[in-house]
C-alpha atoms as a PDB file:
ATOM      1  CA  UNK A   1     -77.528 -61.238-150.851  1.00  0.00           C
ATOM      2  CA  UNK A   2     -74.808 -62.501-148.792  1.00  0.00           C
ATOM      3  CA  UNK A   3     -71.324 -60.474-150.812  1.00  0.00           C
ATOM      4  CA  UNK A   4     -67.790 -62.427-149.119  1.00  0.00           C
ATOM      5  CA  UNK A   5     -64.409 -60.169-150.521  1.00  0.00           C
ATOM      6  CA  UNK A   6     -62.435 -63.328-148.432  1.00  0.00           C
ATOM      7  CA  UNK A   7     -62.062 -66.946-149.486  1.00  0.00           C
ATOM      8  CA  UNK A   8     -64.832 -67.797-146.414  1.00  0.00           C
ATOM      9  CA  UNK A   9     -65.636 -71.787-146.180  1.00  0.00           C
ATOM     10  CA  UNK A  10     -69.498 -71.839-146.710  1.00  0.00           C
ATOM     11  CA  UNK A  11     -70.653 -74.517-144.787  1.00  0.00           C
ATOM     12  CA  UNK A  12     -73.754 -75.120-147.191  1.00  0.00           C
ATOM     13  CA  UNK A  13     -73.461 -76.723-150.420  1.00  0.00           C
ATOM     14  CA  UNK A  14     -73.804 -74.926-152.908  1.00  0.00           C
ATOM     15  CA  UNK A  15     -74.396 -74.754-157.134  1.00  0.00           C
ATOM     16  CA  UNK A  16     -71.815 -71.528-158.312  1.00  0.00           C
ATOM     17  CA  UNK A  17     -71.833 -69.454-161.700  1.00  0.00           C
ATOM     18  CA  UNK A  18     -68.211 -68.791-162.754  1.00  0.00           C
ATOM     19  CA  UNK A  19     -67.786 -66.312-164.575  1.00  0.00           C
ATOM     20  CA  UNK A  20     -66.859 -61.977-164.491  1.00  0.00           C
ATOM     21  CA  UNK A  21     -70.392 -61.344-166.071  1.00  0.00           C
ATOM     22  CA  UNK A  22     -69.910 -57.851-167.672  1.00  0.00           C
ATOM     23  CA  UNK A  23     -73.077 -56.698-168.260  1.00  0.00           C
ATOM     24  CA  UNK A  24     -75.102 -59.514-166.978  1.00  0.00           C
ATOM     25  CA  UNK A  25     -76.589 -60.183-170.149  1.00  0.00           C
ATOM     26  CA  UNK A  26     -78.777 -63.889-172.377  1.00  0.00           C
ATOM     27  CA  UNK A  27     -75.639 -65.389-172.018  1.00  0.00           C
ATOM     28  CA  UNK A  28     -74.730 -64.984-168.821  1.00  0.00           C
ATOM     29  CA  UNK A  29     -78.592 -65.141-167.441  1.00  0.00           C
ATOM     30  CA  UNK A  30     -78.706 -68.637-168.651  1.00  0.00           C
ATOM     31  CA  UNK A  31     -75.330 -69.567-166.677  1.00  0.00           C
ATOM     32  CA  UNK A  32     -76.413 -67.714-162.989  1.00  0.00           C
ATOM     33  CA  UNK A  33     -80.372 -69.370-163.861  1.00  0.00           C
ATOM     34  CA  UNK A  34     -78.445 -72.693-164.381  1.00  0.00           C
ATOM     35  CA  UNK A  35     -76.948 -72.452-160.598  1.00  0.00           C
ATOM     36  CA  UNK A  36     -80.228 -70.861-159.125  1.00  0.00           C
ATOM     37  CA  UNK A  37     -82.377 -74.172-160.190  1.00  0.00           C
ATOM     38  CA  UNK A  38     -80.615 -76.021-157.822  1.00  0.00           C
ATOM     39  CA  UNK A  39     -82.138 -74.046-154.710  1.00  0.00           C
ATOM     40  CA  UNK A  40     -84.891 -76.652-154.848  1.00  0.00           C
ATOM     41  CA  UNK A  41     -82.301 -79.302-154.399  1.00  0.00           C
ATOM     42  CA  UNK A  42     -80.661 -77.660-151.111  1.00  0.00           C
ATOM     43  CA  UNK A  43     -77.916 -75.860-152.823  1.00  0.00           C
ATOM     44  CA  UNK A  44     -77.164 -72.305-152.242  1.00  0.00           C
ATOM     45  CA  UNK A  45     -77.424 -70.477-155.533  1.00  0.00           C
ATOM     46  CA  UNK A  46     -73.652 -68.574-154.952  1.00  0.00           C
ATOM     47  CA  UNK A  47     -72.054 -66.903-158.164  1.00  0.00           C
ATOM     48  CA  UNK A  48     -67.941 -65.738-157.869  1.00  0.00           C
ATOM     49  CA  UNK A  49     -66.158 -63.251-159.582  1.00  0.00           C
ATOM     50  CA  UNK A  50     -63.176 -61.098-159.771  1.00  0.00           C
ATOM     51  CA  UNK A  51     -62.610 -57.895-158.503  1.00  0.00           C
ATOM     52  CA  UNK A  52     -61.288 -56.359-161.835  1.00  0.00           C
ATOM     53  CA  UNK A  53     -59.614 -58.843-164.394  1.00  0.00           C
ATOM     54  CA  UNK A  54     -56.597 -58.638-166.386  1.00  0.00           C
ATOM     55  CA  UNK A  55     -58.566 -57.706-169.589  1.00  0.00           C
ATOM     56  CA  UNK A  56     -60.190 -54.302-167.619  1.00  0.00           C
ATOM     57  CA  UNK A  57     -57.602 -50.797-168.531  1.00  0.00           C
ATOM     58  CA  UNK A  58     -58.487 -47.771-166.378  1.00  0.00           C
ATOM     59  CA  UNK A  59     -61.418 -46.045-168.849  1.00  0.00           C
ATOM     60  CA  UNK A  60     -64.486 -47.372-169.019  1.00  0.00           C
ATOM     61  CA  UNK A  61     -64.478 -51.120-169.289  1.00  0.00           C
ATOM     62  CA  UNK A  62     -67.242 -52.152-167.523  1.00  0.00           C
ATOM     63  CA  UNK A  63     -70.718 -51.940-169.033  1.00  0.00           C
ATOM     64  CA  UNK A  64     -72.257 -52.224-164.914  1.00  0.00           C
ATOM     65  CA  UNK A  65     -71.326 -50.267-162.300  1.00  0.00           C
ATOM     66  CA  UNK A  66     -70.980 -53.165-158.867  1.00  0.00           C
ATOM     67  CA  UNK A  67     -74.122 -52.223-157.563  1.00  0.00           C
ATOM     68  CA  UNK A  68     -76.103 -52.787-160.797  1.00  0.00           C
ATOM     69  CA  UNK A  69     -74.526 -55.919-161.073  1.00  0.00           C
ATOM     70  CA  UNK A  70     -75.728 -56.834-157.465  1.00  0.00           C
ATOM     71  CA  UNK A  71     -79.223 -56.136-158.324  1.00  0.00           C
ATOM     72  CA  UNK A  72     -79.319 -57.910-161.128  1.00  0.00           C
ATOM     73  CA  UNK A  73     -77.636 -60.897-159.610  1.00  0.00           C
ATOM     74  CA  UNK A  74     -80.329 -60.823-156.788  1.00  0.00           C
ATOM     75  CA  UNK A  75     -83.485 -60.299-159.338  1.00  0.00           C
ATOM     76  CA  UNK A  76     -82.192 -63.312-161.068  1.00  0.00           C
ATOM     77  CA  UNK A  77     -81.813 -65.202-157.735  1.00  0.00           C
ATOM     78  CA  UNK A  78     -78.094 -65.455-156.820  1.00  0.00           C
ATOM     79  CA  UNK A  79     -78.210 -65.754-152.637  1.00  0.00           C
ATOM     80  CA  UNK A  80     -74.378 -65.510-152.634  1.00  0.00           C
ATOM     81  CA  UNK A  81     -71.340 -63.636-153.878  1.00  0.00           C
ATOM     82  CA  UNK A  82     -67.669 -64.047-153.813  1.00  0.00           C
ATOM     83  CA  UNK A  83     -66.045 -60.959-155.026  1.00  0.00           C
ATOM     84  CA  UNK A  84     -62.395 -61.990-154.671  1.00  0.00           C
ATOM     85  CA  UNK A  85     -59.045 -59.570-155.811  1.00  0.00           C
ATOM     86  CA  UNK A  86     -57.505 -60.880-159.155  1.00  0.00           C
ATOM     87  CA  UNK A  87     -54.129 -60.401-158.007  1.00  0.00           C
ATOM     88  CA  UNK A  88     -54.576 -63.104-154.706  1.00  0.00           C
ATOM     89  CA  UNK A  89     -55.494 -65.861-157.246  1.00  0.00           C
ATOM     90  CA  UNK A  90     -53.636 -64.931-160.175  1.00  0.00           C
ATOM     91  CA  UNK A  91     -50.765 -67.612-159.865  1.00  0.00           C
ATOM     92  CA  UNK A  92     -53.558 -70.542-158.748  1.00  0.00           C
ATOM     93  CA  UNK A  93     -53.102 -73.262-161.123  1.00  0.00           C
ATOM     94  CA  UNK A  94     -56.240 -75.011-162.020  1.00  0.00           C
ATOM     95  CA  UNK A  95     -56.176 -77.734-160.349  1.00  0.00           C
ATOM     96  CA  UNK A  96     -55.530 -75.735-156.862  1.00  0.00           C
ATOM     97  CA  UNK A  97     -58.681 -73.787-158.467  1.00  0.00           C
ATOM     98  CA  UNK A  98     -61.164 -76.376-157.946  1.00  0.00           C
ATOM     99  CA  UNK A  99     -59.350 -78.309-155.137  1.00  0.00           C
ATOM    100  CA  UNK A 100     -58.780 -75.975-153.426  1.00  0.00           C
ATOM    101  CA  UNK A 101     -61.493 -72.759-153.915  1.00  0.00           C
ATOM    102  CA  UNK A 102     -64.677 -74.679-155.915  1.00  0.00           C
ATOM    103  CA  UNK A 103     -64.764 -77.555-153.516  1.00  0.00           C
ATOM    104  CA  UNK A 104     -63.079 -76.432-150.169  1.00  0.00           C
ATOM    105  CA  UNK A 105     -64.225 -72.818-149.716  1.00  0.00           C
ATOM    106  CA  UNK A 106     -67.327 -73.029-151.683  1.00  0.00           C
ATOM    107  CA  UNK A 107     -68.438 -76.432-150.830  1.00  0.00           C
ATOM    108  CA  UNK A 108     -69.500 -77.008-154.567  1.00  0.00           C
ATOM    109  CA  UNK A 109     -71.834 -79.618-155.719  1.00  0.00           C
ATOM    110  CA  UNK A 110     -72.417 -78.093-158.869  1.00  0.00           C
ATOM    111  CA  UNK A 111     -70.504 -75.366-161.261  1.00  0.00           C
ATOM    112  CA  UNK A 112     -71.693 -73.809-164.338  1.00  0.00           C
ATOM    113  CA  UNK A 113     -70.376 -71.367-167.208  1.00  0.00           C
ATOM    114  CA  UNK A 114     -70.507 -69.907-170.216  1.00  0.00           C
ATOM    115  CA  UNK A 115     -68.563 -71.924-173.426  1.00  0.00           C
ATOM    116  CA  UNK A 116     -65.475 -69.717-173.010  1.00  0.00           C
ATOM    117  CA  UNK A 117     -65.033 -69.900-169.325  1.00  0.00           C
ATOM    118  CA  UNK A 118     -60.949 -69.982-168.337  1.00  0.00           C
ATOM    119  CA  UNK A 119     -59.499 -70.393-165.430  1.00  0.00           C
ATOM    120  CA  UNK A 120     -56.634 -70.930-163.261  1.00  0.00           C
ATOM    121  CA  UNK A 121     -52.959 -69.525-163.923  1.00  0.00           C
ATOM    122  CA  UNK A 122     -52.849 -67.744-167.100  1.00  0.00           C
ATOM    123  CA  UNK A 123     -55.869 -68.895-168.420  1.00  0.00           C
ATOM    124  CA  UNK A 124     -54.747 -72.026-168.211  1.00  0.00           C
ATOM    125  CA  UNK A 125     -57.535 -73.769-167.859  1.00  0.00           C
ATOM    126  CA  UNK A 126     -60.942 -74.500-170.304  1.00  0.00           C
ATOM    127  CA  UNK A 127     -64.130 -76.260-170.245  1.00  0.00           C
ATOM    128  CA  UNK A 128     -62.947 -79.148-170.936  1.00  0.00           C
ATOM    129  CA  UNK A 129     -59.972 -78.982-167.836  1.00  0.00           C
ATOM    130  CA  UNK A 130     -62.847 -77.681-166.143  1.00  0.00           C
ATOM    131  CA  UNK A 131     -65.394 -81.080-166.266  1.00  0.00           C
ATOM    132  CA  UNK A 132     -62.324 -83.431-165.739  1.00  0.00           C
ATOM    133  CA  UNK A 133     -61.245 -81.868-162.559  1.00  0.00           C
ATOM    134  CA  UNK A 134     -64.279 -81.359-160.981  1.00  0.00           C
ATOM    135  CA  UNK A 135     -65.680 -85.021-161.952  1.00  0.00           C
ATOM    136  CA  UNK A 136     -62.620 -86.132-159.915  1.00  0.00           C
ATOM    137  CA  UNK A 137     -63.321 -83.924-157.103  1.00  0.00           C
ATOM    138  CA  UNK A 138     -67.210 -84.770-156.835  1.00  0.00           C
ATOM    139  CA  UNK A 139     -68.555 -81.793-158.622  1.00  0.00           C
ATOM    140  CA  UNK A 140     -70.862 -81.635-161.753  1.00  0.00           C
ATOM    141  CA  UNK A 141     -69.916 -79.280-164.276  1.00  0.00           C
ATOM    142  CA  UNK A 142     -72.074 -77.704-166.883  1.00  0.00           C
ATOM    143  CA  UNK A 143     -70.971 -75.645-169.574  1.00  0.00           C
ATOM    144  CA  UNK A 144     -73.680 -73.459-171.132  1.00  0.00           C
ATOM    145  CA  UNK A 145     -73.737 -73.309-175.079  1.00  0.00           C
ATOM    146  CA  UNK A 146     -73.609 -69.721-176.759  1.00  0.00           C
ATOM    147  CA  UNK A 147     -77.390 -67.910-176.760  1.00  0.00           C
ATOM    148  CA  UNK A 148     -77.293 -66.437-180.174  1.00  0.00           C
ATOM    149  CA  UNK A 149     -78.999 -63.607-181.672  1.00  0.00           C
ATOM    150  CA  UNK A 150     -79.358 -62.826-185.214  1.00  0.00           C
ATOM    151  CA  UNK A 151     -77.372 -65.399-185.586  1.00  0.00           C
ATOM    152  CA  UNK A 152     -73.768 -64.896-183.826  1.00  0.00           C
ATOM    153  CA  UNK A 153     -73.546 -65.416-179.915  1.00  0.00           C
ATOM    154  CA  UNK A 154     -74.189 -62.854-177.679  1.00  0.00           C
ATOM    155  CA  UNK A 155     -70.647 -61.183-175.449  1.00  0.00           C
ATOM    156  CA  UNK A 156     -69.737 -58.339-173.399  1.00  0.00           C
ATOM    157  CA  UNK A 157     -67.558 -57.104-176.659  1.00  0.00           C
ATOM    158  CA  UNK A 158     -70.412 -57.743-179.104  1.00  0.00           C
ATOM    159  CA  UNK A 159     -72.648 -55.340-177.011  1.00  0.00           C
ATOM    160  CA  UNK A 160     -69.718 -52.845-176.215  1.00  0.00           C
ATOM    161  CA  UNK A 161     -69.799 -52.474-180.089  1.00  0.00           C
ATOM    162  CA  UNK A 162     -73.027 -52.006-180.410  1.00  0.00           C
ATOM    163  CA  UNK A 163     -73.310 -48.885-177.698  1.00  0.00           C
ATOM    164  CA  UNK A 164     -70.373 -47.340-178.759  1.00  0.00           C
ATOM    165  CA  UNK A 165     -72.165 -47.070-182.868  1.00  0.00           C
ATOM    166  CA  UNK A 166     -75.176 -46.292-180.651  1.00  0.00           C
ATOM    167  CA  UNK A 167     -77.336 -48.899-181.658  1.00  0.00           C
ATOM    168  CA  UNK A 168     -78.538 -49.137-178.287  1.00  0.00           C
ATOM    169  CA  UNK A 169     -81.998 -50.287-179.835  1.00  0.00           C
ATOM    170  CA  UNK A 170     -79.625 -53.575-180.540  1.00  0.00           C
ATOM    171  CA  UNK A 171     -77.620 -53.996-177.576  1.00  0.00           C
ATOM    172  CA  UNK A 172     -81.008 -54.332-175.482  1.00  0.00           C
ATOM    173  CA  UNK A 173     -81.812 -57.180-177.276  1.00  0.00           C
ATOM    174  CA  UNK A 174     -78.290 -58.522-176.557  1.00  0.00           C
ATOM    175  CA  UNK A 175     -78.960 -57.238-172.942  1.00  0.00           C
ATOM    176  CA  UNK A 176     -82.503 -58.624-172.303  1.00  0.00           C
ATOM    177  CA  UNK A 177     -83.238 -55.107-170.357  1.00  0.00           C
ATOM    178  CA  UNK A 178     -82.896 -51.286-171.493  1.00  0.00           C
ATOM    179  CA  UNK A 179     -79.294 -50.014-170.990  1.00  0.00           C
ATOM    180  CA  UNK A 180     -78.638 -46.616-169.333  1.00  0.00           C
ATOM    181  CA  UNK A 181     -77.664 -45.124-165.737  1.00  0.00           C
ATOM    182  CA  UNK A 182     -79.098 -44.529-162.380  1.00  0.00           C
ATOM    183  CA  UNK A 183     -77.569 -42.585-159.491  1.00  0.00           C
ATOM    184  CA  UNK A 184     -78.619 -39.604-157.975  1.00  0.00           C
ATOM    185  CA  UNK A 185     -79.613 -36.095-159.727  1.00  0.00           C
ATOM    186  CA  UNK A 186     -76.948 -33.030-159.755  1.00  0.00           C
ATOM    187  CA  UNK A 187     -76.920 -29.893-159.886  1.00  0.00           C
ATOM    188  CA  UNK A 188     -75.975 -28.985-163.702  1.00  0.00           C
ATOM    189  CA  UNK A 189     -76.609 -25.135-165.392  1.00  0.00           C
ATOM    190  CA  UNK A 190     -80.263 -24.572-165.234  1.00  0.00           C
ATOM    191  CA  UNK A 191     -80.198 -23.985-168.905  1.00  0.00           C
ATOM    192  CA  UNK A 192     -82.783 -26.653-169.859  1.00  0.00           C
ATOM    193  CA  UNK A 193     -85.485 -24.722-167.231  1.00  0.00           C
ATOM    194  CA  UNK A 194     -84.306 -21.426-169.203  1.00  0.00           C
ATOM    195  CA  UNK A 195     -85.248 -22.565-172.676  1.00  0.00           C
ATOM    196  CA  UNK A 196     -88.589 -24.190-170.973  1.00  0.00           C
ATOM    197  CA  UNK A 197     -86.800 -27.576-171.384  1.00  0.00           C
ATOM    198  CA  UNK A 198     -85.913 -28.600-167.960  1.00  0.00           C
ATOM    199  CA  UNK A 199     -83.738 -31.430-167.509  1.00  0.00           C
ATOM    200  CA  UNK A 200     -81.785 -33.762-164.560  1.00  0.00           C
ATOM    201  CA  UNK A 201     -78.246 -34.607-164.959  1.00  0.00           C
ATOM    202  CA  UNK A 202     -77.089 -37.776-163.618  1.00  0.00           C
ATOM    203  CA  UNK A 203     -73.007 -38.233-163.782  1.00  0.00           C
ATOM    204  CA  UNK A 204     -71.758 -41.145-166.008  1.00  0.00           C
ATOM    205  CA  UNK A 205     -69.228 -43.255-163.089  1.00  0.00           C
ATOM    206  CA  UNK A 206     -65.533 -43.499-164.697  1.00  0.00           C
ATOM    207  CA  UNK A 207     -65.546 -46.797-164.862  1.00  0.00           C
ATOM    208  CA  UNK A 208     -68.207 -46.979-166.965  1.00  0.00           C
ATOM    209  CA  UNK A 209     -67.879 -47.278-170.582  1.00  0.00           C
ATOM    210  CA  UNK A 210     -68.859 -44.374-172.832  1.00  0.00           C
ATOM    211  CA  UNK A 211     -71.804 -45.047-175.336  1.00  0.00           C
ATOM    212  CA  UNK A 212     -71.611 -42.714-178.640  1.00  0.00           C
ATOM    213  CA  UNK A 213     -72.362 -39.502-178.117  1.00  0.00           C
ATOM    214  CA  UNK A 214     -75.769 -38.423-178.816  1.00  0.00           C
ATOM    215  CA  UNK A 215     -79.394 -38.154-178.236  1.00  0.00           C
ATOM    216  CA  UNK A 216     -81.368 -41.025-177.161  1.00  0.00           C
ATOM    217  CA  UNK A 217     -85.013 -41.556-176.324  1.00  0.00           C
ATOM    218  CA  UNK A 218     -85.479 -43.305-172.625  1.00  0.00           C
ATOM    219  CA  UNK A 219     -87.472 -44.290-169.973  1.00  0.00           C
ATOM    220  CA  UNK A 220     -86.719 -42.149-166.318  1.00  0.00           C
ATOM    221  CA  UNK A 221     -88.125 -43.986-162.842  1.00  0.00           C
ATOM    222  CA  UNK A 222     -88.457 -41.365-160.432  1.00  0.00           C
ATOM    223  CA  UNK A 223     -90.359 -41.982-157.419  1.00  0.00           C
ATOM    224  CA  UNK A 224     -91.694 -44.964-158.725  1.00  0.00           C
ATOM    225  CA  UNK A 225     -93.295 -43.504-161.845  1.00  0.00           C
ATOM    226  CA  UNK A 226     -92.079 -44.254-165.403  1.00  0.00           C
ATOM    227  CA  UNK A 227     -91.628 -40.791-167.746  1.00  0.00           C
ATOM    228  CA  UNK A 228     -90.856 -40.472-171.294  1.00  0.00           C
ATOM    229  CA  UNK A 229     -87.536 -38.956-171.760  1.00  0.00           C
ATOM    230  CA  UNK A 230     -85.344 -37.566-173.931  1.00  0.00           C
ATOM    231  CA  UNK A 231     -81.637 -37.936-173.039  1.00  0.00           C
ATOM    232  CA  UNK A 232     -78.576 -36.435-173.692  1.00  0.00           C
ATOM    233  CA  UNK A 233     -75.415 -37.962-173.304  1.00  0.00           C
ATOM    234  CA  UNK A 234     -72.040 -36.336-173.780  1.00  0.00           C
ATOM    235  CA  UNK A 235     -70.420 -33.135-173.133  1.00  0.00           C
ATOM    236  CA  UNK A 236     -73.346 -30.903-174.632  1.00  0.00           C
ATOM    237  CA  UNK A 237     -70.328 -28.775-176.585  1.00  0.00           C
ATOM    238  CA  UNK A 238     -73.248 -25.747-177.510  1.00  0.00           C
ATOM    239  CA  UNK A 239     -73.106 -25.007-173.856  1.00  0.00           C
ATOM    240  CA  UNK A 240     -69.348 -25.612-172.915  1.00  0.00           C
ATOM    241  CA  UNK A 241     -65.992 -27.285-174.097  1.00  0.00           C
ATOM    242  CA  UNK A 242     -64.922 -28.148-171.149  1.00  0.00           C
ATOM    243  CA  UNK A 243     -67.581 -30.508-169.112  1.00  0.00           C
ATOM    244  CA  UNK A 244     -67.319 -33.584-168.092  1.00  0.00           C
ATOM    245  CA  UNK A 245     -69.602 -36.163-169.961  1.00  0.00           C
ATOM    246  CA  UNK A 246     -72.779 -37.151-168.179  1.00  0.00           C
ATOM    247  CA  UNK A 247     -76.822 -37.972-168.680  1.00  0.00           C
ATOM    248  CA  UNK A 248     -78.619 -35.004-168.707  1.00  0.00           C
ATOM    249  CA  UNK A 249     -82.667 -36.411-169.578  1.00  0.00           C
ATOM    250  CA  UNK A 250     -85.739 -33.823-170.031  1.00  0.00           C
ATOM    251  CA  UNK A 251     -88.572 -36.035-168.234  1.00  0.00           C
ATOM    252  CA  UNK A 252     -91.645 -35.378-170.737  1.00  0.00           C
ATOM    253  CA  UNK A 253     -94.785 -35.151-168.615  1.00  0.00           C
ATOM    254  CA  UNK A 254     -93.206 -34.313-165.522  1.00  0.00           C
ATOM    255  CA  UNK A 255     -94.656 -31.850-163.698  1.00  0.00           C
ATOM    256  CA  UNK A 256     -93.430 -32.153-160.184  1.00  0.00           C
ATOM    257  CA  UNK A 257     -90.494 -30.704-157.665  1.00  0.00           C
ATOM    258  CA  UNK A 258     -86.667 -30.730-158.126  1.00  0.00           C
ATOM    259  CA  UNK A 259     -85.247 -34.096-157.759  1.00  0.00           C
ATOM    260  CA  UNK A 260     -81.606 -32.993-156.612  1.00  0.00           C
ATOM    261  CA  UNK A 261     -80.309 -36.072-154.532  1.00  0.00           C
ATOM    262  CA  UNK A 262     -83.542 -38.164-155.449  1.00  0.00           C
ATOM    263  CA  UNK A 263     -81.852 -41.002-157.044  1.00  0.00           C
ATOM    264  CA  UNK A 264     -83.642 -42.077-160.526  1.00  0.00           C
ATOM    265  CA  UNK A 265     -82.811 -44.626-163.144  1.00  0.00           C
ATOM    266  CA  UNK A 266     -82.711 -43.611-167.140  1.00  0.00           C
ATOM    267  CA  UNK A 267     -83.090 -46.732-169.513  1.00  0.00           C
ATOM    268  CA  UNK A 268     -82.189 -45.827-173.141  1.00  0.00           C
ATOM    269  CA  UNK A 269     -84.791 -47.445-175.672  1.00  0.00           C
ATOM    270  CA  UNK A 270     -83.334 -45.527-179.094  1.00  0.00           C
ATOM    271  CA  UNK A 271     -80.910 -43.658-180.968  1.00  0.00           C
ATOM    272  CA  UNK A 272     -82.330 -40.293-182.456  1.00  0.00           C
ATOM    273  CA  UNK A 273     -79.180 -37.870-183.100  1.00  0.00           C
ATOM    274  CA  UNK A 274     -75.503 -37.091-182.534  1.00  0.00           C
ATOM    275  CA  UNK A 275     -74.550 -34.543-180.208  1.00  0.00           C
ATOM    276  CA  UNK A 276     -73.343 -31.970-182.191  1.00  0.00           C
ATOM    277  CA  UNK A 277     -72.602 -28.115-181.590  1.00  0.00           C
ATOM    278  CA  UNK A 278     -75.152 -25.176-182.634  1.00  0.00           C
ATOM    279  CA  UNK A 279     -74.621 -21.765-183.661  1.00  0.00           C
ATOM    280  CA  UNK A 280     -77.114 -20.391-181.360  1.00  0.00           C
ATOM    281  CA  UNK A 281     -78.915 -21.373-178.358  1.00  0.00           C
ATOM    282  CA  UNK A 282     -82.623 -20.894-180.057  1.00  0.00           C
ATOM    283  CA  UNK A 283     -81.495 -23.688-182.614  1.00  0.00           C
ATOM    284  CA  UNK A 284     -80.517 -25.807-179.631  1.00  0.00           C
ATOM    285  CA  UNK A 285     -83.738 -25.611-177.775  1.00  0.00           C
ATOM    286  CA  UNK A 286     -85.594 -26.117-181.526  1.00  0.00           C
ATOM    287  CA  UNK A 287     -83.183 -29.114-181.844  1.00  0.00           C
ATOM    288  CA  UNK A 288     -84.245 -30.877-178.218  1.00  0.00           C
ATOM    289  CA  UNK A 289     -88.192 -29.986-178.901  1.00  0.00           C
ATOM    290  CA  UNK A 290     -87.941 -31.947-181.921  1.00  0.00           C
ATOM    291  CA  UNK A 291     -85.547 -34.495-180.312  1.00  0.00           C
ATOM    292  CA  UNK A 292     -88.449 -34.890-177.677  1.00  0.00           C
ATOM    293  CA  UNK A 293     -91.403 -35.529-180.768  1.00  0.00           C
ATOM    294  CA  UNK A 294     -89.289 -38.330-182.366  1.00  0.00           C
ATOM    295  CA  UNK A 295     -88.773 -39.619-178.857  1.00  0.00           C
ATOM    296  CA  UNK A 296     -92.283 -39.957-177.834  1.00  0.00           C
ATOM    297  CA  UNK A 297     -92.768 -41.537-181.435  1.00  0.00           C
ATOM    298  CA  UNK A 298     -90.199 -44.157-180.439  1.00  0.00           C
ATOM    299  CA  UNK A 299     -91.694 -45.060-177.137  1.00  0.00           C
ATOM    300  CA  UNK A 300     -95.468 -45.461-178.362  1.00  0.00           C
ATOM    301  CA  UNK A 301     -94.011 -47.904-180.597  1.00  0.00           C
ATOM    302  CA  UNK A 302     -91.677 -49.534-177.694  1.00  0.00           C
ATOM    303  CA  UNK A 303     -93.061 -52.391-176.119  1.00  0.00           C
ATOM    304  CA  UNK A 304     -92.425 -52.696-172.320  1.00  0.00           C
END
């Protein structure tokens, strides 16, 4: 994928996906599929997005880290990104928007976005602001109508909820793919090998919303290979008060080396427990051998 940080002219045409797509999720699938159709017609399938936006605070806003939302840009097709600072654009009045940026930098023939989409100074601009301009500039503009699930539209907030009551069961559906974390394995306290429970931490980025606390049952890639897991995430307060919270996943069924620096991906498929602190360490490592049972009981019935 071709990634521009600079307001580049593409020469091309090309069919672009507005939007900040938190979590690349149904709804937002259906608006970067919309713009990737039009490959067949000679456009270049090009999405753009902000930087950070005004809604982001500094804890854990984002439900992607940038280079998950890359790779899920590129498995749905996207050839093209402009990732463009907030601040540079912030007093660009609509109408400079798609004068100026849709049609000449991006060379748009086509635009598409979800039924909220704003734009320009302050927010200035809607869907409706949206069609008008561009219809007088040469540009089609499609507006994608909310995908809905159990009967209210999916968003970034809806799913945000959902994680943080740890109904991540729920917010996959939302998501159309397993939530979780990838990155590569650290070093943590070589407890889980004492109690015969070995585990591999992966650190949780700081921008990076927090899920609820708790024990989940997932699904670890390493090397290619998909393991039952059971995953921890939180600040395992048995062990310490003081860490830092992070993914720390015993791979069920794994029987091979350390994976320190290997980098692995953990997809959470169900709640099981909250974290919570025990008066001894036997009654932890009890606790995380039955964590593991109702784990592998929640992936034989996950369908994947």
């Amino acid at each position: 994928m071709r990634i521009l940080r600079e307001l580049i002219h593409c020469d091309e045409p090309t069919a672009v996906a507005l939007g900040f797509f938190d979590g690349v999720h149904l709804g937002h699938r259906r608006v970067l599929e919309s713009a990737v159709k039009y490959k067949s017609e000679g456009l270049v399938p090009t999405a753009f997005i902000f930087s950070r936006t005004p809604k982001q605070n500094d804890r854990g806003r984002q439900l992607l880290t940038f280079d998950e939302k890359i790779k899920r840009f590129e498995m749905l097709g996207i050839e093209q990104l402009y990732v463009i600072d907030f601040e540079s654009m912030r007093d660009t009045s609509p109408e400079d928007f798609v004068e100026k940026i849709l049609s000449g930098v991006f060379n748009a023939r086509r635009v598409f976005c979800g039924f909220n989409y704003h734009f320009g100074a302050g927010g200035s601009g809607d869907t409706a602001a949206l069609k008008r301009l561009c219809g007088e500039s040469g540009i089609t503009a499609s507006v994608s109508e909310p995908v809905e699930v159990d009967g209210a539209p999916v968003s970034s907030s809806r799913i945000r909820a959902l994680l943080q009551d740890g109904d991540v069961a729920k917010a996959n559906r939302l998501l159309g793919y397993e939530y979780g974390y990838s990155g590569e394995v650290v070093e943590g306290n070589h407890l889980g090998a004492a109690m015969q429970t070995p585990t591999i931490n992966l650190e949780i980025p700081g921008d990076i919303m927090l899920l609820r606390f708790g024990v989940y049952a997932s699904l670890v890639n390493a090397g290619g290979k998909v393991y039952p897991g059971v995953t921890n995430i939180g600040v395992k307060p048995t062990v310490a008060d003081d860490n830092a919270p992070n993914c720390e996943t015993w791979m069920l069924g794994y029987d091979g080396g350390e994976l320190y620096g290997e980098r692995v991906e953990v997809r959470l498929i169900g709640f099981i427990r909250a974290e919570k602190r025990f008066p001894s360490m036997l009654e932890l490592e009890r606790a995380i051998k039955s964590d593991a049972e109702t784990a592998l009981k929640m992936i034989k019935r996950y369908s994947f």
